[in-house]
PDB file of N, CA and C in Angstrom:
ATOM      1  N   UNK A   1       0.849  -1.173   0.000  1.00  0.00           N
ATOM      2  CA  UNK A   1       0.000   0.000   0.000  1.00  0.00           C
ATOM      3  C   UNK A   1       0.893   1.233   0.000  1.00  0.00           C
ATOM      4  N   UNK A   2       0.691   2.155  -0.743  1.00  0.00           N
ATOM      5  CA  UNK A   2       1.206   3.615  -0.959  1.00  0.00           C
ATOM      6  C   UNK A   2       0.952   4.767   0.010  1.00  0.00           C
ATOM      7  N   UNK A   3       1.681   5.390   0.346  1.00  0.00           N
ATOM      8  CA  UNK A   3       1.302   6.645   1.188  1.00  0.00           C
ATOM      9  C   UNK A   3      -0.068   7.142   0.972  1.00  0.00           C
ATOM     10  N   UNK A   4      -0.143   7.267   0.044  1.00  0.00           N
ATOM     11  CA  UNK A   4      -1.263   8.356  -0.555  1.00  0.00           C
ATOM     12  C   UNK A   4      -2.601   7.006  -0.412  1.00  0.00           C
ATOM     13  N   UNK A   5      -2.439   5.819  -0.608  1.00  0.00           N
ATOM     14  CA  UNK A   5      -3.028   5.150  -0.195  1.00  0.00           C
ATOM     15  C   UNK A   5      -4.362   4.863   1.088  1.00  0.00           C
ATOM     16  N   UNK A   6      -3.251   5.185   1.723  1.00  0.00           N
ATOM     17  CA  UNK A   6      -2.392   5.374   3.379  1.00  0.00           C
ATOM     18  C   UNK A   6      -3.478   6.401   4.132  1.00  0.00           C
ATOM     19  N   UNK A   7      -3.303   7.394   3.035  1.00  0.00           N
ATOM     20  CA  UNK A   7      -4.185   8.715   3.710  1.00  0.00           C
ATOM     21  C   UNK A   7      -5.378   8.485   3.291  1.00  0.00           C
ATOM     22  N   UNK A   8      -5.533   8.207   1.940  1.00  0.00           N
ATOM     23  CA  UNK A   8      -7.357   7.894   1.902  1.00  0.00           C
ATOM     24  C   UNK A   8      -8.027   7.072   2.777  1.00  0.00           C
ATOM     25  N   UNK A   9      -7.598   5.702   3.067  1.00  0.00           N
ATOM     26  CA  UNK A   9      -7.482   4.973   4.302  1.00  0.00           C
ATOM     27  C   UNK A   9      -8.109   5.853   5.991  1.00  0.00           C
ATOM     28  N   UNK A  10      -6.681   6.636   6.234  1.00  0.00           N
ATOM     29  CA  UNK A  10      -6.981   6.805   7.199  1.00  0.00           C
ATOM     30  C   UNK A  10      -7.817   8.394   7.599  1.00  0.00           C
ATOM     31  N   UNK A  11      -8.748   8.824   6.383  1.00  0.00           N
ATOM     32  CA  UNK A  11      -8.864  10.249   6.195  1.00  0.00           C
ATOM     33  C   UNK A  11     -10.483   9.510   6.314  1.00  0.00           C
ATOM     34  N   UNK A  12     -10.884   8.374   6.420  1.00  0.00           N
ATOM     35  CA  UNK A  12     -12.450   7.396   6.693  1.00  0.00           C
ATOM     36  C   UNK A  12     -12.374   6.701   8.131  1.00  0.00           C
ATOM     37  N   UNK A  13     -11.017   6.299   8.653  1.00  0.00           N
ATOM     38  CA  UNK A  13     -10.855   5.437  10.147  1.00  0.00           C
ATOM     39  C   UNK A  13     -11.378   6.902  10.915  1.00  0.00           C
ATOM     40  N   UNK A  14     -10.664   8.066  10.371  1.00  0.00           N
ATOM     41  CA  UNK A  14     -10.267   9.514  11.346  1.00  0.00           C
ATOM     42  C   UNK A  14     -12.427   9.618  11.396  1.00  0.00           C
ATOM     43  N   UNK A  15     -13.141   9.738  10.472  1.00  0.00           N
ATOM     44  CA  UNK A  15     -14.130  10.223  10.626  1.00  0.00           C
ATOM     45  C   UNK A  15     -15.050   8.925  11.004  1.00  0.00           C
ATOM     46  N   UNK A  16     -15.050   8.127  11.161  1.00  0.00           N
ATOM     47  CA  UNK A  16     -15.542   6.914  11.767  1.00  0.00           C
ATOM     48  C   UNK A  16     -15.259   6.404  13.377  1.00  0.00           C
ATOM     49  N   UNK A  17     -13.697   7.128  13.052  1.00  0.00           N
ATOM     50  CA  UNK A  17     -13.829   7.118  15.175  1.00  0.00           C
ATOM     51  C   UNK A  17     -14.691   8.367  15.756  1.00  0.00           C
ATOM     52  N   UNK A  18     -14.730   9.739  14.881  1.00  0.00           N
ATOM     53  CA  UNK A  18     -15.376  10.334  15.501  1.00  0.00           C
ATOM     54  C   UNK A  18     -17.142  10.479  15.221  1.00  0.00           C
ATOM     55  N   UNK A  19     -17.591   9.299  14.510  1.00  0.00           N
ATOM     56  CA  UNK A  19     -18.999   8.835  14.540  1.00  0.00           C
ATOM     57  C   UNK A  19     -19.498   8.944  13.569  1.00  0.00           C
ATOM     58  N   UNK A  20     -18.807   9.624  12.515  1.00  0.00           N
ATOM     59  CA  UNK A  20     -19.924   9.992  11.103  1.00  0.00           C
ATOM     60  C   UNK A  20     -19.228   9.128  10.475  1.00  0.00           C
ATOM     61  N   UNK A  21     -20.917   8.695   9.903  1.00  0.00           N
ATOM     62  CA  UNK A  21     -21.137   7.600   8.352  1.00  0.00           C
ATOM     63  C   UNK A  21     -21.052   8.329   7.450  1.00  0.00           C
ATOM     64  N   UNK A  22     -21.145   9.330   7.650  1.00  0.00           N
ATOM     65  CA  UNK A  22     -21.869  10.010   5.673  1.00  0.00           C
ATOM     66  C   UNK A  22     -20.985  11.373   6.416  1.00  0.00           C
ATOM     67  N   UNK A  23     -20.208  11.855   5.246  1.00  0.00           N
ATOM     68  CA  UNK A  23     -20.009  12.931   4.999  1.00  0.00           C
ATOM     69  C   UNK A  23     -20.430  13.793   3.845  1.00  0.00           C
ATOM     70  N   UNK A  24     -20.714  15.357   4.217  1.00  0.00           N
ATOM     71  CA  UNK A  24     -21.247  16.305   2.884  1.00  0.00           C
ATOM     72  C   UNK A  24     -19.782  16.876   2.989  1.00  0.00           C
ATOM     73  N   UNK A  25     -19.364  16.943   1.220  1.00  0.00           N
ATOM     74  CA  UNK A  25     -18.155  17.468   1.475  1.00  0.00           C
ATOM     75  C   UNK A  25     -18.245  18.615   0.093  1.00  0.00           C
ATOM     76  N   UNK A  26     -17.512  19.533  -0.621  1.00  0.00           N
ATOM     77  CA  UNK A  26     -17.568  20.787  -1.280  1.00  0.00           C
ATOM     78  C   UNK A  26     -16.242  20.492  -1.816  1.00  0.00           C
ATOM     79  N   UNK A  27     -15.533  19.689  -1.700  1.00  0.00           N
ATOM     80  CA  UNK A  27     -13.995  19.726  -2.153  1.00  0.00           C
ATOM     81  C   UNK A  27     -14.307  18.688  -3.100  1.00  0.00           C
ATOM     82  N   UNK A  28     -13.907  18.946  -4.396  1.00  0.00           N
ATOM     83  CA  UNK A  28     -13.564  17.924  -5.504  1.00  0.00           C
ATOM     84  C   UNK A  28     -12.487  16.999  -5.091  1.00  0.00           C
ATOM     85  N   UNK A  29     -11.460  17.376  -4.594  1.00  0.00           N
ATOM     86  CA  UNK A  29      -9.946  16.556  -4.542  1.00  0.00           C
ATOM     87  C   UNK A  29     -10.306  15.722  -3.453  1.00  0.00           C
ATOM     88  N   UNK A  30     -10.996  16.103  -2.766  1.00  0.00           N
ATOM     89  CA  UNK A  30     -11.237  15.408  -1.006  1.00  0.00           C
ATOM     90  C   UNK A  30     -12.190  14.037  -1.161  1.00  0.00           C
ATOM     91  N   UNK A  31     -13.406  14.473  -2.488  1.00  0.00           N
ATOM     92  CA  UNK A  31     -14.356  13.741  -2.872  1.00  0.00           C
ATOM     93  C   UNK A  31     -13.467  12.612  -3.497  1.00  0.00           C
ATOM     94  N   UNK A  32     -12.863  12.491  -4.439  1.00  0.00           N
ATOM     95  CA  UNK A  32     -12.077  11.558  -5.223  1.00  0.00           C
ATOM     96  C   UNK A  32     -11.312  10.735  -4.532  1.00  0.00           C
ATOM     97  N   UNK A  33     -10.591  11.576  -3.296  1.00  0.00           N
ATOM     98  CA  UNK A  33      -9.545  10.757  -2.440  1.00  0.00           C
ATOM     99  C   UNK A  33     -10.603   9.882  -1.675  1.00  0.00           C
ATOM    100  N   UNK A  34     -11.396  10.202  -0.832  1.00  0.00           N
ATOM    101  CA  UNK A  34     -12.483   9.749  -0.090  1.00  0.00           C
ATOM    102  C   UNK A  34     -12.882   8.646  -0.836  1.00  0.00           C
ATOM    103  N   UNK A  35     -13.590   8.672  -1.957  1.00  0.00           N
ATOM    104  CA  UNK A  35     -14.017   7.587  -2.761  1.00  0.00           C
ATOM    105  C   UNK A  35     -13.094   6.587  -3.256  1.00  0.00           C
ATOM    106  N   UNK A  36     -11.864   6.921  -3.108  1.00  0.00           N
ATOM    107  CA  UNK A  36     -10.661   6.072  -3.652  1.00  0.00           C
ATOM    108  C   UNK A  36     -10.494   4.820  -2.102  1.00  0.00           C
ATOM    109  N   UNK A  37     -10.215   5.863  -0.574  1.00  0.00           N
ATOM    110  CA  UNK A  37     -10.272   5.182   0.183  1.00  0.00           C
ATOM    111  C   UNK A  37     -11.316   3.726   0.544  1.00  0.00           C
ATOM    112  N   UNK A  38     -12.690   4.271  -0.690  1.00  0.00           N
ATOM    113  CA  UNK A  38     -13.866   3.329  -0.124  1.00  0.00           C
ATOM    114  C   UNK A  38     -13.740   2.372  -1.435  1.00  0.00           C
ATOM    115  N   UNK A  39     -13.157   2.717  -2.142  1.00  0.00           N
ATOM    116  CA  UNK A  39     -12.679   1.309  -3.321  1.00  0.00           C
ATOM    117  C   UNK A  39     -11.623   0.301  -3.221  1.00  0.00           C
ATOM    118  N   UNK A  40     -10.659   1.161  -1.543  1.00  0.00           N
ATOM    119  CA  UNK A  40      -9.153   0.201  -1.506  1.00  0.00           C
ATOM    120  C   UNK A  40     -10.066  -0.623  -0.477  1.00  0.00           C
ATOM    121  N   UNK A  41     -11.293  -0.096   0.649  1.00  0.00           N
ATOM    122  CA  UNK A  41     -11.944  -0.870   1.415  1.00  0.00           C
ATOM    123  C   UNK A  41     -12.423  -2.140   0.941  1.00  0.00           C
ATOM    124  N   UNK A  42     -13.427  -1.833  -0.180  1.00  0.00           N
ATOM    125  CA  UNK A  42     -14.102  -2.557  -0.644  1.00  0.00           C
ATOM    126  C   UNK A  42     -12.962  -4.187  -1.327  1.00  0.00           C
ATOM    127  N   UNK A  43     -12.026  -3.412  -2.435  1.00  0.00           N
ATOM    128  CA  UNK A  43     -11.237  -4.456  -2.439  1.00  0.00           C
ATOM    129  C   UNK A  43     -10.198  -5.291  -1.607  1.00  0.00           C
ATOM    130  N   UNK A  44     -10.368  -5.101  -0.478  1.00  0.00           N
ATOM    131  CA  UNK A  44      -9.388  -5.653   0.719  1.00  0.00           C
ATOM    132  C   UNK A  44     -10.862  -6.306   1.860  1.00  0.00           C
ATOM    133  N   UNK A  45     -11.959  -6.388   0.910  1.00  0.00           N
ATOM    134  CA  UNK A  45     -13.681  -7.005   1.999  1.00  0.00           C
ATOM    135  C   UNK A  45     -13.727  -6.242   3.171  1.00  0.00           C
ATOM    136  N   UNK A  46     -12.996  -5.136   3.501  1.00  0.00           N
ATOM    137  CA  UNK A  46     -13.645  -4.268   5.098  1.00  0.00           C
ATOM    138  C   UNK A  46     -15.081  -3.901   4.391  1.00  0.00           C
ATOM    139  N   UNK A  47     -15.991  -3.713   5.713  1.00  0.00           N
ATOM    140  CA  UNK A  47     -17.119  -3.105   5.459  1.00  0.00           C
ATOM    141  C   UNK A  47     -17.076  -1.800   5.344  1.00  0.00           C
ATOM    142  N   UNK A  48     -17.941  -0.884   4.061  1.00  0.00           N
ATOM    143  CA  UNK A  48     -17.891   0.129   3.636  1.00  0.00           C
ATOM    144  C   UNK A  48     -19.203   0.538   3.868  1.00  0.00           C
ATOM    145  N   UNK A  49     -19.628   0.964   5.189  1.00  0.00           N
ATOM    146  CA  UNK A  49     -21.269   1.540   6.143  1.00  0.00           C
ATOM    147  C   UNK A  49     -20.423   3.050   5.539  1.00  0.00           C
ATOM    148  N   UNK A  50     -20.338   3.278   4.489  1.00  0.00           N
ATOM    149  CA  UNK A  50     -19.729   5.130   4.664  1.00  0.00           C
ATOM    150  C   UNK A  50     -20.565   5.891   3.539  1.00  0.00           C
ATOM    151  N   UNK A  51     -20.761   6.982   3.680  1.00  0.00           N
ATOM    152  CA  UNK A  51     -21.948   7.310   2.424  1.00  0.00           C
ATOM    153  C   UNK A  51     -20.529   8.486   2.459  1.00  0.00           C
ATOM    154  N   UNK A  52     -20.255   9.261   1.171  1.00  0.00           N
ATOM    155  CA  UNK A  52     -19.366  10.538   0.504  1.00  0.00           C
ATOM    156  C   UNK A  52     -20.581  11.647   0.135  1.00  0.00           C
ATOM    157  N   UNK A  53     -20.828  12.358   0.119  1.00  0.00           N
ATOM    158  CA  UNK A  53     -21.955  12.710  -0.826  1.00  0.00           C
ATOM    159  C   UNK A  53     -21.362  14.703  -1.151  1.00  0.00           C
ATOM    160  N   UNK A  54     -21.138  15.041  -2.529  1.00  0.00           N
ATOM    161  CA  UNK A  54     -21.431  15.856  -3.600  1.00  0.00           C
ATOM    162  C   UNK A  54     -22.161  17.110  -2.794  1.00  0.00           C
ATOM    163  N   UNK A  55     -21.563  18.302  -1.877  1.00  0.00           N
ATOM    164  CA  UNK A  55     -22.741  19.295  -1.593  1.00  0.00           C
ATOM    165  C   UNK A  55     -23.456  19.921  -2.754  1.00  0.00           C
ATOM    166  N   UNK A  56     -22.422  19.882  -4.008  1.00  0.00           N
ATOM    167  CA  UNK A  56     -23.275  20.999  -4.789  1.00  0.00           C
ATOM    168  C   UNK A  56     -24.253  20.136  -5.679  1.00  0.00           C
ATOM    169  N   UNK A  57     -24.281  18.292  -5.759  1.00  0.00           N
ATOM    170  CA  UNK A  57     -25.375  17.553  -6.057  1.00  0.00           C
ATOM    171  C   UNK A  57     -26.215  17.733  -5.364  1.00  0.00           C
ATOM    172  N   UNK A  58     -26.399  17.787  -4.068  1.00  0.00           N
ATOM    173  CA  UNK A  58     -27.088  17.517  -3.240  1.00  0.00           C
ATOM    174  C   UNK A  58     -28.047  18.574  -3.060  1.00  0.00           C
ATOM    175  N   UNK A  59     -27.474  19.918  -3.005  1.00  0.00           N
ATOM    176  CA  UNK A  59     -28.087  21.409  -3.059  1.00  0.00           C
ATOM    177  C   UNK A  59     -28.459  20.767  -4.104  1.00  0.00           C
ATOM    178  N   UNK A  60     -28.080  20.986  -5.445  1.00  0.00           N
ATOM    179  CA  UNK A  60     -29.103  21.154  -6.493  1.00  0.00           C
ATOM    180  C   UNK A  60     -30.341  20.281  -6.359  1.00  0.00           C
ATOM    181  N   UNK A  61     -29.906  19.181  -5.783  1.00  0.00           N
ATOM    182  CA  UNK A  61     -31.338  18.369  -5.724  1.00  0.00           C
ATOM    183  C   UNK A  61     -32.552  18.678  -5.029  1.00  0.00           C
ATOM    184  N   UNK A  62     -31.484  19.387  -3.947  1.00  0.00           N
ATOM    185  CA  UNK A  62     -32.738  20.201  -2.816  1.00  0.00           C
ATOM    186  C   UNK A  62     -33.316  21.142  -3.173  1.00  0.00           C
ATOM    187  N   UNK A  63     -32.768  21.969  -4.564  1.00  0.00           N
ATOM    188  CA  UNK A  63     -33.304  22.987  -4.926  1.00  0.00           C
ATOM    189  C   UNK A  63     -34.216  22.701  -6.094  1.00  0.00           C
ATOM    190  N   UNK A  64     -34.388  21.644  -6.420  1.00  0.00           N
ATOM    191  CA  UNK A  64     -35.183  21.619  -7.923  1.00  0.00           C
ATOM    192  C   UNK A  64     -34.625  21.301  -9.319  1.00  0.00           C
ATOM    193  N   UNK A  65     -33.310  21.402  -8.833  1.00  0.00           N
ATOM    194  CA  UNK A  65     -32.408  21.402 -10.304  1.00  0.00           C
ATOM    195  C   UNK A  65     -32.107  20.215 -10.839  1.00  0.00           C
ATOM    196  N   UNK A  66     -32.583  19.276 -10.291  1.00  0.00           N
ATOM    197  CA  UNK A  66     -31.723  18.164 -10.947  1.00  0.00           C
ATOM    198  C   UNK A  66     -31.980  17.444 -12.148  1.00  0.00           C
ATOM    199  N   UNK A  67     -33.024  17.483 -12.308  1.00  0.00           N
ATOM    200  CA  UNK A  67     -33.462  17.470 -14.260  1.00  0.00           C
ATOM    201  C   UNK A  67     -33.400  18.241 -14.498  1.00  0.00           C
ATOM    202  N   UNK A  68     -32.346  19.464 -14.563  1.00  0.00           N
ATOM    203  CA  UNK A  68     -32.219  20.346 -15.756  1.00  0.00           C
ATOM    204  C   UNK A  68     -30.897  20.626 -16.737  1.00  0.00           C
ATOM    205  N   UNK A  69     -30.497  18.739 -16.684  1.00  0.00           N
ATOM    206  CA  UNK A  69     -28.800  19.094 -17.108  1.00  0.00           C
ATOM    207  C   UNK A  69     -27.733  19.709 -16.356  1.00  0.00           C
ATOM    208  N   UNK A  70     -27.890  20.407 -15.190  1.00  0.00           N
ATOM    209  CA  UNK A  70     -26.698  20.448 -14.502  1.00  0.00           C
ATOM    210  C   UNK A  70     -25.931  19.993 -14.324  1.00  0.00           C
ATOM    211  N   UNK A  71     -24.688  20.680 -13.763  1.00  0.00           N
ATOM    212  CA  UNK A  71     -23.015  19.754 -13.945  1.00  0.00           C
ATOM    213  C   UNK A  71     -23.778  19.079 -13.028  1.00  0.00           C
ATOM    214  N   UNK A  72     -22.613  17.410 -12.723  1.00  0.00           N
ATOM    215  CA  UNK A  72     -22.666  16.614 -11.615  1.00  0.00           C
ATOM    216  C   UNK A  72     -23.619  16.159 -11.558  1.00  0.00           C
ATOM    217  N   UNK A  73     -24.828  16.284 -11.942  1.00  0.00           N
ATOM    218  CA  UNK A  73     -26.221  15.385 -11.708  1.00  0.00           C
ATOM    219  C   UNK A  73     -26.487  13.829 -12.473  1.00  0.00           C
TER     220      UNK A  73
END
């Protein structure tokens, strides 16, 4: 396993000791790393109870937008 590995890894242990399943996050780079950590999970069989979720999907959805072609939807 790779450093960078390493940190996606432990950037899901860090928010799981302190209780959250689901994070809303606004960072593109953070989103990708995050989701990378829950694909090295998945292929090594740990359980992946972790939801990532898209704020500016998520706003748009809350707002009405999401059938209207918007980025990310």
């Amino acid at each position: 396993m790779s450093q960078i590995q390493f940190f996606f890894l432990l950037r899901i242990e860090i928010a799981k000791e302190e209780g959250a399943y689901i994070l809303l996050i606004n960072c593109p780079s953070c989103i990708l790393s995050l989701e990378q950590g829950l694909e090295l999970m998945q292929e090594s069989c740990e359980p992946t109870e972790f939801g990532i979720f898209d704020f500016y999907k998520v706003f748009s959805r809350a707002s009405g937008e999401e059938d209207n072609g918007a980025a990310g939807t």
